[in-house]
N, C-alpha and C. Protein backbone atom coordinates (compact mmCIF):
# COMPACT_ATOMS: atom_id res chain seq x y z
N UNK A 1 5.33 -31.89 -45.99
CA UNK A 1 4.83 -32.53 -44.80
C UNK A 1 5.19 -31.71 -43.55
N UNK A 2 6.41 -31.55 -43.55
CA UNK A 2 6.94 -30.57 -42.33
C UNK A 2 5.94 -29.31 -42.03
N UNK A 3 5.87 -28.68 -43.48
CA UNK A 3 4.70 -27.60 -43.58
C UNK A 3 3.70 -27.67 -42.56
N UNK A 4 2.80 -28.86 -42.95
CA UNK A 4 1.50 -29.18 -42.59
C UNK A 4 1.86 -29.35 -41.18
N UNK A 5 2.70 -30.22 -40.42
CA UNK A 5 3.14 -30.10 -38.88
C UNK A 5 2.84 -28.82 -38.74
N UNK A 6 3.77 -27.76 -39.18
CA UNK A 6 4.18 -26.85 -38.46
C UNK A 6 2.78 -26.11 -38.30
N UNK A 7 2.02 -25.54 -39.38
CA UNK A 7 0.75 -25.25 -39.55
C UNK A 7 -0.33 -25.87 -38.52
N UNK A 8 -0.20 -27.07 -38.00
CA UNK A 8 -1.52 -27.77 -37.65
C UNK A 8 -0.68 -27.23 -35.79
N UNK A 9 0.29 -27.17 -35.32
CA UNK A 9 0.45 -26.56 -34.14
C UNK A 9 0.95 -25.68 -33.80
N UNK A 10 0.97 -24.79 -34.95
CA UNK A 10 -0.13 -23.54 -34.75
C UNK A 10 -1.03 -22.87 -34.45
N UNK A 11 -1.65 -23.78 -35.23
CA UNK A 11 -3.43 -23.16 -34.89
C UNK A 11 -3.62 -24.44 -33.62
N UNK A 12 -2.89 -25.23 -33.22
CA UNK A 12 -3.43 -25.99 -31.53
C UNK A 12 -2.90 -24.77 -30.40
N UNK A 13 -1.67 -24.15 -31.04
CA UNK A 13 -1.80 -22.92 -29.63
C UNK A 13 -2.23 -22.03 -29.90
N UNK A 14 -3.19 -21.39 -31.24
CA UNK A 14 -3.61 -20.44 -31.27
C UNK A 14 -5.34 -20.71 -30.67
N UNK A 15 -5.74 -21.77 -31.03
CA UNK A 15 -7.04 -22.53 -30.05
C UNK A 15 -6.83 -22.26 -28.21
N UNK A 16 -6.02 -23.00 -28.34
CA UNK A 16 -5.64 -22.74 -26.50
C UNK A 16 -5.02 -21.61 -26.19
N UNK A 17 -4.80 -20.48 -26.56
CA UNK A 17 -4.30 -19.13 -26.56
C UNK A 17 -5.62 -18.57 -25.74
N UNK A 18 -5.25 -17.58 -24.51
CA UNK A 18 -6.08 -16.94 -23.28
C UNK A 18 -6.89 -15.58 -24.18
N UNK A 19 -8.42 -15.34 -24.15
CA UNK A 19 -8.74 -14.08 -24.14
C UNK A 19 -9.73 -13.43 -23.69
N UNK A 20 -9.76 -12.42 -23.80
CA UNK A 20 -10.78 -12.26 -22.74
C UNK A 20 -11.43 -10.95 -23.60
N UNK A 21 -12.88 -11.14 -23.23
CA UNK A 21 -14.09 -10.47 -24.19
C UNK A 21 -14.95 -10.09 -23.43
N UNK A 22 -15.23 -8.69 -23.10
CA UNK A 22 -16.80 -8.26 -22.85
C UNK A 22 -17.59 -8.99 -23.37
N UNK A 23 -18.86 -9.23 -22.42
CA UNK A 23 -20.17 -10.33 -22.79
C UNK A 23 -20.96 -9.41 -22.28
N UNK A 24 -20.92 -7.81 -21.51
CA UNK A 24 -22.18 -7.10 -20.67
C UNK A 24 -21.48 -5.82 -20.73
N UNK A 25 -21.91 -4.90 -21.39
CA UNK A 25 -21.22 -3.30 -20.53
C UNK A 25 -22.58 -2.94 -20.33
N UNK A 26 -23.24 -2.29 -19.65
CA UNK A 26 -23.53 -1.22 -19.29
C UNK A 26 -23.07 -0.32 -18.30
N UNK A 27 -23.85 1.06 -18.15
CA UNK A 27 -22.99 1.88 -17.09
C UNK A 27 -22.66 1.36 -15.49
N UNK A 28 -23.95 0.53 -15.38
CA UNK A 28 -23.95 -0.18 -13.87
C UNK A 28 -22.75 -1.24 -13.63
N UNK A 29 -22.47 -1.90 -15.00
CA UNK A 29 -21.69 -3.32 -14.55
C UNK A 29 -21.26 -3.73 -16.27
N UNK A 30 -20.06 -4.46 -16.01
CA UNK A 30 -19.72 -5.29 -16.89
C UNK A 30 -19.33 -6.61 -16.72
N UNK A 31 -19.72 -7.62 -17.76
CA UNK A 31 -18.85 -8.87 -17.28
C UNK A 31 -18.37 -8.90 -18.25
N UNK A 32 -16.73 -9.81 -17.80
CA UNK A 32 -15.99 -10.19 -19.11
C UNK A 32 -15.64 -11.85 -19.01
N UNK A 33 -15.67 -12.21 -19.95
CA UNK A 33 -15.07 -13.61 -20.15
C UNK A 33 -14.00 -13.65 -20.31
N UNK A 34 -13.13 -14.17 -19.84
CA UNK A 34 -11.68 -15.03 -19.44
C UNK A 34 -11.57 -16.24 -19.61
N UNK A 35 -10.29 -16.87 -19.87
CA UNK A 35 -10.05 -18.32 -19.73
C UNK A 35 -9.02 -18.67 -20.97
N UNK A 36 -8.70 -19.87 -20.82
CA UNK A 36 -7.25 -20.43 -21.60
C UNK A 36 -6.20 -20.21 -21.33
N UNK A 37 -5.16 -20.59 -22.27
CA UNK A 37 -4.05 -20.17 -21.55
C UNK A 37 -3.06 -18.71 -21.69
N UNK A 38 -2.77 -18.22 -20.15
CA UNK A 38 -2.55 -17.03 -20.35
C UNK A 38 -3.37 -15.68 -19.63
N UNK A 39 -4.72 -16.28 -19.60
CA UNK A 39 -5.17 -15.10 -18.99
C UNK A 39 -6.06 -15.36 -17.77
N UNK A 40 -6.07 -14.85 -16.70
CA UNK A 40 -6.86 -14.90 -15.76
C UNK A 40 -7.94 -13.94 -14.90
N UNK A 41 -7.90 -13.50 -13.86
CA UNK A 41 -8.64 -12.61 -13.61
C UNK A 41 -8.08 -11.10 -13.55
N UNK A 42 -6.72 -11.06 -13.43
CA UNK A 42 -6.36 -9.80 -13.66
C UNK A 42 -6.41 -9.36 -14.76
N UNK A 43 -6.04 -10.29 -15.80
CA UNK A 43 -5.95 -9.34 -17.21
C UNK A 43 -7.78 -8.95 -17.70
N UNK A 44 -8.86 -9.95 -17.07
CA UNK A 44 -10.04 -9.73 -17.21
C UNK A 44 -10.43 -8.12 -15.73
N UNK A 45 -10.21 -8.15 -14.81
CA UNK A 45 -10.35 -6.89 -14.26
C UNK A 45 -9.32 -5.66 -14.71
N UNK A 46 -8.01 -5.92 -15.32
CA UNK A 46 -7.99 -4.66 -16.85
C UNK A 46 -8.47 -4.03 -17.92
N UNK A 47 -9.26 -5.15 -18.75
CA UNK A 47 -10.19 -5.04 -19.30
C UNK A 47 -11.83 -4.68 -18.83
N UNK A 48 -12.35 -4.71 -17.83
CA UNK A 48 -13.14 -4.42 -16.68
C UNK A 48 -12.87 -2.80 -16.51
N UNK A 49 -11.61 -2.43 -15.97
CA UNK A 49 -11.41 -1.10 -15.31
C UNK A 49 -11.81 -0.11 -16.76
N UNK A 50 -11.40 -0.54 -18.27
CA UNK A 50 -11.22 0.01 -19.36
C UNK A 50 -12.59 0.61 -19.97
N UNK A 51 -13.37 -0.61 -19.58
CA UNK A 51 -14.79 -0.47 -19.98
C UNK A 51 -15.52 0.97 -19.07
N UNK A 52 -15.16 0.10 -17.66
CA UNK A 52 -15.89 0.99 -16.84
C UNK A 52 -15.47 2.91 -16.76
N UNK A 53 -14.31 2.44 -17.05
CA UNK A 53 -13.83 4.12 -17.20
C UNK A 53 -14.34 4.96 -18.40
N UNK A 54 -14.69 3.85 -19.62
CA UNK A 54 -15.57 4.92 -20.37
C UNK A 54 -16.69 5.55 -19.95
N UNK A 55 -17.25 5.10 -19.13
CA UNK A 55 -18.60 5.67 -18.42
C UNK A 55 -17.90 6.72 -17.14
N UNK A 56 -17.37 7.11 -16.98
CA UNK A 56 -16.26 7.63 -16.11
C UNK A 56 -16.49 6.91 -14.45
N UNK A 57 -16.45 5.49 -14.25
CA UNK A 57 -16.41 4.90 -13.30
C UNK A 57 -15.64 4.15 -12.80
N UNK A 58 -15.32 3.34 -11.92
CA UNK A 58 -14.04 2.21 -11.35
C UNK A 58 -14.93 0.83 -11.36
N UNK A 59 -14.05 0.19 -11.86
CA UNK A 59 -14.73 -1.63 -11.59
C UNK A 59 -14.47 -2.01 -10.28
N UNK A 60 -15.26 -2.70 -10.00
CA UNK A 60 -15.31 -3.62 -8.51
C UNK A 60 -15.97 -4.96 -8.82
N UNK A 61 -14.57 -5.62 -8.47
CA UNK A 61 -15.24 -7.39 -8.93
C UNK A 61 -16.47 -7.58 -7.87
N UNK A 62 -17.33 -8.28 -8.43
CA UNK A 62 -18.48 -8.45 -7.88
C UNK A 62 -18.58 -10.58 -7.31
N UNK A 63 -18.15 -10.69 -8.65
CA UNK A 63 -18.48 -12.31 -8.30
C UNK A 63 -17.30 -13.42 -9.39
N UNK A 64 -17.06 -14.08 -9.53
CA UNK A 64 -16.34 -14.78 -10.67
C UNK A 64 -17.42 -16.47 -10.56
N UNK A 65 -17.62 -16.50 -12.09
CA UNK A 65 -17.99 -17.87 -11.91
C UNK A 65 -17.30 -18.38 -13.12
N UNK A 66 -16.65 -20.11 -12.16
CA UNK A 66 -16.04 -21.04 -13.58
C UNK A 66 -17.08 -22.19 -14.11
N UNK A 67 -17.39 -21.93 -15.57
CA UNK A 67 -17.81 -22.64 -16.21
C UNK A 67 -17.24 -23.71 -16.89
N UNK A 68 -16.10 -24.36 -16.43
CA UNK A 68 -15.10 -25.63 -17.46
C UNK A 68 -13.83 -24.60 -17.24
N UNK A 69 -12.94 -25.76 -17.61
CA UNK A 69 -11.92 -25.19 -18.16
C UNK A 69 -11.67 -24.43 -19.48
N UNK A 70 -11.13 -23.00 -19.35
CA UNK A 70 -10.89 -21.78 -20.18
C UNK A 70 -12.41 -21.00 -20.34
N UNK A 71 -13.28 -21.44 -19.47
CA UNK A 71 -14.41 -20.59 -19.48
C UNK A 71 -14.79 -19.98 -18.22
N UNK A 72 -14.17 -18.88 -17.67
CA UNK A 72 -14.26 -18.13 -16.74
C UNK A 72 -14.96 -16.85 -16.81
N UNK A 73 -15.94 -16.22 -15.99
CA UNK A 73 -16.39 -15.23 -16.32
C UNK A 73 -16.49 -13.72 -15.24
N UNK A 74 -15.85 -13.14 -14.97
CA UNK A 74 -15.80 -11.88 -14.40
C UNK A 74 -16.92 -11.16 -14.32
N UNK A 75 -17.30 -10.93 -13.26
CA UNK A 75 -18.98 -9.76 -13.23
C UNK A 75 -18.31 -9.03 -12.57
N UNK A 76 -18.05 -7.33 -12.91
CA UNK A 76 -17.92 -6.47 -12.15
C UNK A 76 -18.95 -5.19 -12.04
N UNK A 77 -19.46 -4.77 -10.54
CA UNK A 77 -19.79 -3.36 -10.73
C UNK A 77 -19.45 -2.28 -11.25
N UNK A 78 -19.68 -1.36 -11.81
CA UNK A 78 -19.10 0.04 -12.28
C UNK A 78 -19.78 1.15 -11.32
N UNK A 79 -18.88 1.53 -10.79
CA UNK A 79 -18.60 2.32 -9.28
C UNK A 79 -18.28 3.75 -9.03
C-alpha cells in the first residue's frame, strides 16, 4: 500500500513539474511554451536564445500570451 502512495505522488509532481517546448522555430522567430511548476519566462527565453543561435541570431521577446494556468507561451523574434 505504502508502494502505491508513494508511486501515485510521484507521478502528481511529475504532472505539475515546469517545461518548456518549442511549438515554432524558424529563422525569423520562435515560440516556446512554458508553464507549471518551476519554469517561467526566463528559462523559456533560454531556450529561445538556443534555438535562435542555431540560425546564428539573438532572441528578442516579442509578446507573451497566458493561456490558463501552466500554459504560457513565449513568441520571440530571431534578430
Amino acid at each position: 500500500m505504502r508502494r502505491i502512495a508513494l508511486f501515485c505522488g510521484l507521478l502528481a509532481v511529475t504532472a505539475c513539474s515546469g517545461s518548456t517546448e518549442v511549438v515554432e522555430n524558424s529563422p525569423t522567430a520562435v515560440t516556446v511554451k512554458f508553464g507549471g511548476f518551476g519554469t517561467d519566462i526566463d528559462d523559456a527565453t533560454q531556450l529561445a536564445q538556443k534555438v535562435c543561435a542555431s540560425h546564428g541570431k539573438t532572441a528578442r521577446l516579442r509578446r507573451v500570451n497566458d493561456e490558463g494556468i501552466g500554459r504560457h507561451f513565449g513568441h520571440f523574434d530571431c534578430v
